[in-house]
N, C-alpha and C. Protein backbone atom coordinates (compact mmCIF):
# COMPACT_ATOMS: atom_id res chain seq x y z
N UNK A 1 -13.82 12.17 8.58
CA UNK A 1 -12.89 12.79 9.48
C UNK A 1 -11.51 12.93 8.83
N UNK A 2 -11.06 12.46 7.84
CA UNK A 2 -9.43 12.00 7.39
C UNK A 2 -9.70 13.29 6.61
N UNK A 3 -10.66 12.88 5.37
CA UNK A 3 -10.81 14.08 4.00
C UNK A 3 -12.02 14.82 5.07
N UNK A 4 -11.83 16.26 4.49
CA UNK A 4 -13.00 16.98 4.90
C UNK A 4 -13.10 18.06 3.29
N UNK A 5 -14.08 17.47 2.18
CA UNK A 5 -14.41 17.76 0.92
C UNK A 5 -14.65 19.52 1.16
N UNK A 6 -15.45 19.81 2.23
CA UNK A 6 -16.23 21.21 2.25
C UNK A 6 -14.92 21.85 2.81
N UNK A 7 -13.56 21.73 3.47
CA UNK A 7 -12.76 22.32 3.72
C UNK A 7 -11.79 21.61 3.74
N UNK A 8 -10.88 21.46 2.83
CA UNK A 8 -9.77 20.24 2.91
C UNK A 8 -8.77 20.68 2.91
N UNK A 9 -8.10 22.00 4.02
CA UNK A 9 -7.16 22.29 4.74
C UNK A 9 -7.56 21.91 6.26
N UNK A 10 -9.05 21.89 6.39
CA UNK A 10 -8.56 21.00 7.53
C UNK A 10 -8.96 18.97 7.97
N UNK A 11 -8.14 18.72 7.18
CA UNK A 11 -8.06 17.15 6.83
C UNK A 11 -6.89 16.92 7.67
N UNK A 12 -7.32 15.62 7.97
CA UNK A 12 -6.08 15.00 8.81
C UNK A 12 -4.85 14.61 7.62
N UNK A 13 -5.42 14.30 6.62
CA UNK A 13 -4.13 14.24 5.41
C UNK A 13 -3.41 15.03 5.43
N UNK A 14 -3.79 16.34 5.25
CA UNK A 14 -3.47 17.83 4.56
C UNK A 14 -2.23 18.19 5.95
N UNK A 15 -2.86 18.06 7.29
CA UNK A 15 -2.49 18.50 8.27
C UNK A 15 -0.99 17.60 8.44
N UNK A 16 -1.42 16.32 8.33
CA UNK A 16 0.02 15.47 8.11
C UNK A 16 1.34 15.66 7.36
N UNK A 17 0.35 16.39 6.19
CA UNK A 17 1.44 16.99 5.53
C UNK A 17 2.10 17.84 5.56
N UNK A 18 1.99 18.79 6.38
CA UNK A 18 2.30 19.69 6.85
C UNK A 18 3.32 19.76 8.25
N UNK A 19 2.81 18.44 8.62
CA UNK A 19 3.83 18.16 9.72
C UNK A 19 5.08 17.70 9.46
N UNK A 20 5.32 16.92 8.18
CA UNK A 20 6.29 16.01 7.39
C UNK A 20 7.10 17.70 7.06
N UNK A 21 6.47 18.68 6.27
CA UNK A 21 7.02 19.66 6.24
C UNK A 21 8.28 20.32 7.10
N UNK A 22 7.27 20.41 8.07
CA UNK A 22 7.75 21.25 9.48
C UNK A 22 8.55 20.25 10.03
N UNK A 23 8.97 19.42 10.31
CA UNK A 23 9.37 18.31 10.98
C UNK A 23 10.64 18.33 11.33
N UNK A 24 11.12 19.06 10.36
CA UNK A 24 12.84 18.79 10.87
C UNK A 24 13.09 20.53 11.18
N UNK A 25 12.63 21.54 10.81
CA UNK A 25 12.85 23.08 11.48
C UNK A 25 12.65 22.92 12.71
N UNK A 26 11.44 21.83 13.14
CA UNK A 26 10.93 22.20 15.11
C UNK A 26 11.46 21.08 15.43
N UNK A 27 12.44 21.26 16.91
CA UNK A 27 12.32 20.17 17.72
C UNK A 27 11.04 19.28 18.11
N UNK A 28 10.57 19.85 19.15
CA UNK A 28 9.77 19.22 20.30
C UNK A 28 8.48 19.23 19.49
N UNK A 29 7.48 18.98 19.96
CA UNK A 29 6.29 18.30 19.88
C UNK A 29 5.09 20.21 20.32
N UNK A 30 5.68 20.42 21.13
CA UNK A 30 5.47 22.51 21.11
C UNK A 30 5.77 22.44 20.30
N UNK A 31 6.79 23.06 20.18
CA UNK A 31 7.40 23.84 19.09
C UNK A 31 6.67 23.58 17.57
N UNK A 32 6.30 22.14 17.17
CA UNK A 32 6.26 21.83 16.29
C UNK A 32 4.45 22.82 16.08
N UNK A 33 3.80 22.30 17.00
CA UNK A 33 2.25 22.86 17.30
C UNK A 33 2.13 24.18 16.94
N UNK A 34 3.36 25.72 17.77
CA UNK A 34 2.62 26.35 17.43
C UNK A 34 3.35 26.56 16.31
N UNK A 35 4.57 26.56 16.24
CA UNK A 35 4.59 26.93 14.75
C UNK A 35 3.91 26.71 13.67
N UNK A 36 3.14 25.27 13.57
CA UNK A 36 2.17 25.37 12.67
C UNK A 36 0.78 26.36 13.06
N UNK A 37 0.42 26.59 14.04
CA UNK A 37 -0.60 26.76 14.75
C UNK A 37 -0.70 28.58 14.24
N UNK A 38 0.57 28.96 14.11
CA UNK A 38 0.67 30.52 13.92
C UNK A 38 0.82 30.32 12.20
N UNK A 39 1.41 29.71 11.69
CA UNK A 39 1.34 29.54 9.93
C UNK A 39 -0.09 29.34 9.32
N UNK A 40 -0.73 28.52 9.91
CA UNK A 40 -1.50 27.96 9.65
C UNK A 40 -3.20 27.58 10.51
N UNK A 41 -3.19 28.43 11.58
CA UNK A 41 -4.10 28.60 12.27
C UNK A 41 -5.06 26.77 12.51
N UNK A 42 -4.47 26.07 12.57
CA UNK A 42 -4.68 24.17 12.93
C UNK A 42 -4.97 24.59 14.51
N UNK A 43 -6.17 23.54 14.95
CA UNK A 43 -6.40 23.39 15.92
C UNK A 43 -5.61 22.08 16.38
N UNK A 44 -5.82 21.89 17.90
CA UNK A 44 -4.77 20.99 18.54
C UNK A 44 -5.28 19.82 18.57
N UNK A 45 -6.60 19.56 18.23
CA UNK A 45 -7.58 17.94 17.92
C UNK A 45 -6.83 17.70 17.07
N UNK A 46 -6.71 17.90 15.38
CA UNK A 46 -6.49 17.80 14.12
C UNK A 46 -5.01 17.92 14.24
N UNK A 47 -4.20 18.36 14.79
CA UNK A 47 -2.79 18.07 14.80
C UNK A 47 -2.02 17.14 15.69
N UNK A 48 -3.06 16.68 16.96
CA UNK A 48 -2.44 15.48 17.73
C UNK A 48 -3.15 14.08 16.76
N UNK A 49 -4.11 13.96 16.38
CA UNK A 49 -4.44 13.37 15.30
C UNK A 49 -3.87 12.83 13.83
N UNK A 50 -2.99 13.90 13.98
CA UNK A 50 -2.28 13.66 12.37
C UNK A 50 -1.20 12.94 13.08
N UNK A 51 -0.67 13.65 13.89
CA UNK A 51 0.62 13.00 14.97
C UNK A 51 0.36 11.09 14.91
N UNK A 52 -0.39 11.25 15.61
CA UNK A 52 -1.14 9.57 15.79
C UNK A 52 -1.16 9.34 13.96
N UNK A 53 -1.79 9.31 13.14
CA UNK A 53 -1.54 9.14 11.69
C UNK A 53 0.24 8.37 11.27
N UNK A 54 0.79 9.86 11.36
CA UNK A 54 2.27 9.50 10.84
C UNK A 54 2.88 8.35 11.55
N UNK A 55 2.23 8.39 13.21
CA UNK A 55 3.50 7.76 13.77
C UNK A 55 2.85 6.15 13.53
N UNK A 56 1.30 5.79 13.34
CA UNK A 56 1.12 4.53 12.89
C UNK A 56 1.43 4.37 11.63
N UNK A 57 1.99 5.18 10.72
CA UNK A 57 2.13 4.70 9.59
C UNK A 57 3.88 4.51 9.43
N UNK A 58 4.39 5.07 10.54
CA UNK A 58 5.53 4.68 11.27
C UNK A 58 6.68 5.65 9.95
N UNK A 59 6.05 6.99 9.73
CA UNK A 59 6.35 8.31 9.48
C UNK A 59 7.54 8.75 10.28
N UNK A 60 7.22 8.54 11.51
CA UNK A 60 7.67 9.40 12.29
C UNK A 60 7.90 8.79 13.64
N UNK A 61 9.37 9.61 14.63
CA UNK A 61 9.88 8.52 15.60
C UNK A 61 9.56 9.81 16.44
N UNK A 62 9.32 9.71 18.21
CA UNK A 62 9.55 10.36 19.07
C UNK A 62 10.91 10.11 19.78
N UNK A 63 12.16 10.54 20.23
CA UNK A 63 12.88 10.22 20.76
C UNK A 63 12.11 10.58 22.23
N UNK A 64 13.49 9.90 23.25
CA UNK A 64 12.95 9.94 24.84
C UNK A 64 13.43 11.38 25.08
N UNK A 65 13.75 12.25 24.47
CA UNK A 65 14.18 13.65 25.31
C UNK A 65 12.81 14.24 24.49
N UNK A 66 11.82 13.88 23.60
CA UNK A 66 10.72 14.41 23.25
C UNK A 66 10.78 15.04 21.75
N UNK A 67 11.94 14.85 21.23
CA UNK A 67 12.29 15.13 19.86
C UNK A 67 11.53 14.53 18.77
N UNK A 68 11.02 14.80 17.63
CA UNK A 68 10.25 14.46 16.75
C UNK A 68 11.06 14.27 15.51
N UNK A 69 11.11 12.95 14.60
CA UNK A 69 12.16 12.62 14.07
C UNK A 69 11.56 12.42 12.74
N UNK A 70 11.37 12.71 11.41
CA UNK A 70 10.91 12.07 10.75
C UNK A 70 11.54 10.80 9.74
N UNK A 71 11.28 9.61 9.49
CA UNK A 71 11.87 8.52 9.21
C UNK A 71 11.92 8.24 7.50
């Protein structure tokens, strides 16, 4: 599920990385989705997934107004 060998753009790694990317152009937690979602055609399993990833690897902060922070 993390690596996917037969298509490894859509890996939860790959996808993470991509969020670290994007992270500081998008506010919110939308914003952040489709903009990748239209760049990059990511489904919303594999990107709340990576979400969960960064933020246990403590990547990444949510503020309380819903802002996405990277650390």
């Amino acid at each position: 599920m993390l690596i996917n060998h037969d298509l490894p753009q859509a890996s939860i790694y790959y996808i993470s990385y991509l969020i670290l990317k994007k992270v500081g152009k998008c506010n919110t937690y939308v914003d952040l989705f489709l903009n990748l979602k239209r760049e990059y055609d990511i489904n919303f399993r594999l990107f709340d997934l990576s979400l969960d990833l960064l933020f246990m690897m403590n990547k990444i902060r949510v503020e309380k107004n819903g802002v996405i922070i990277c650390l």
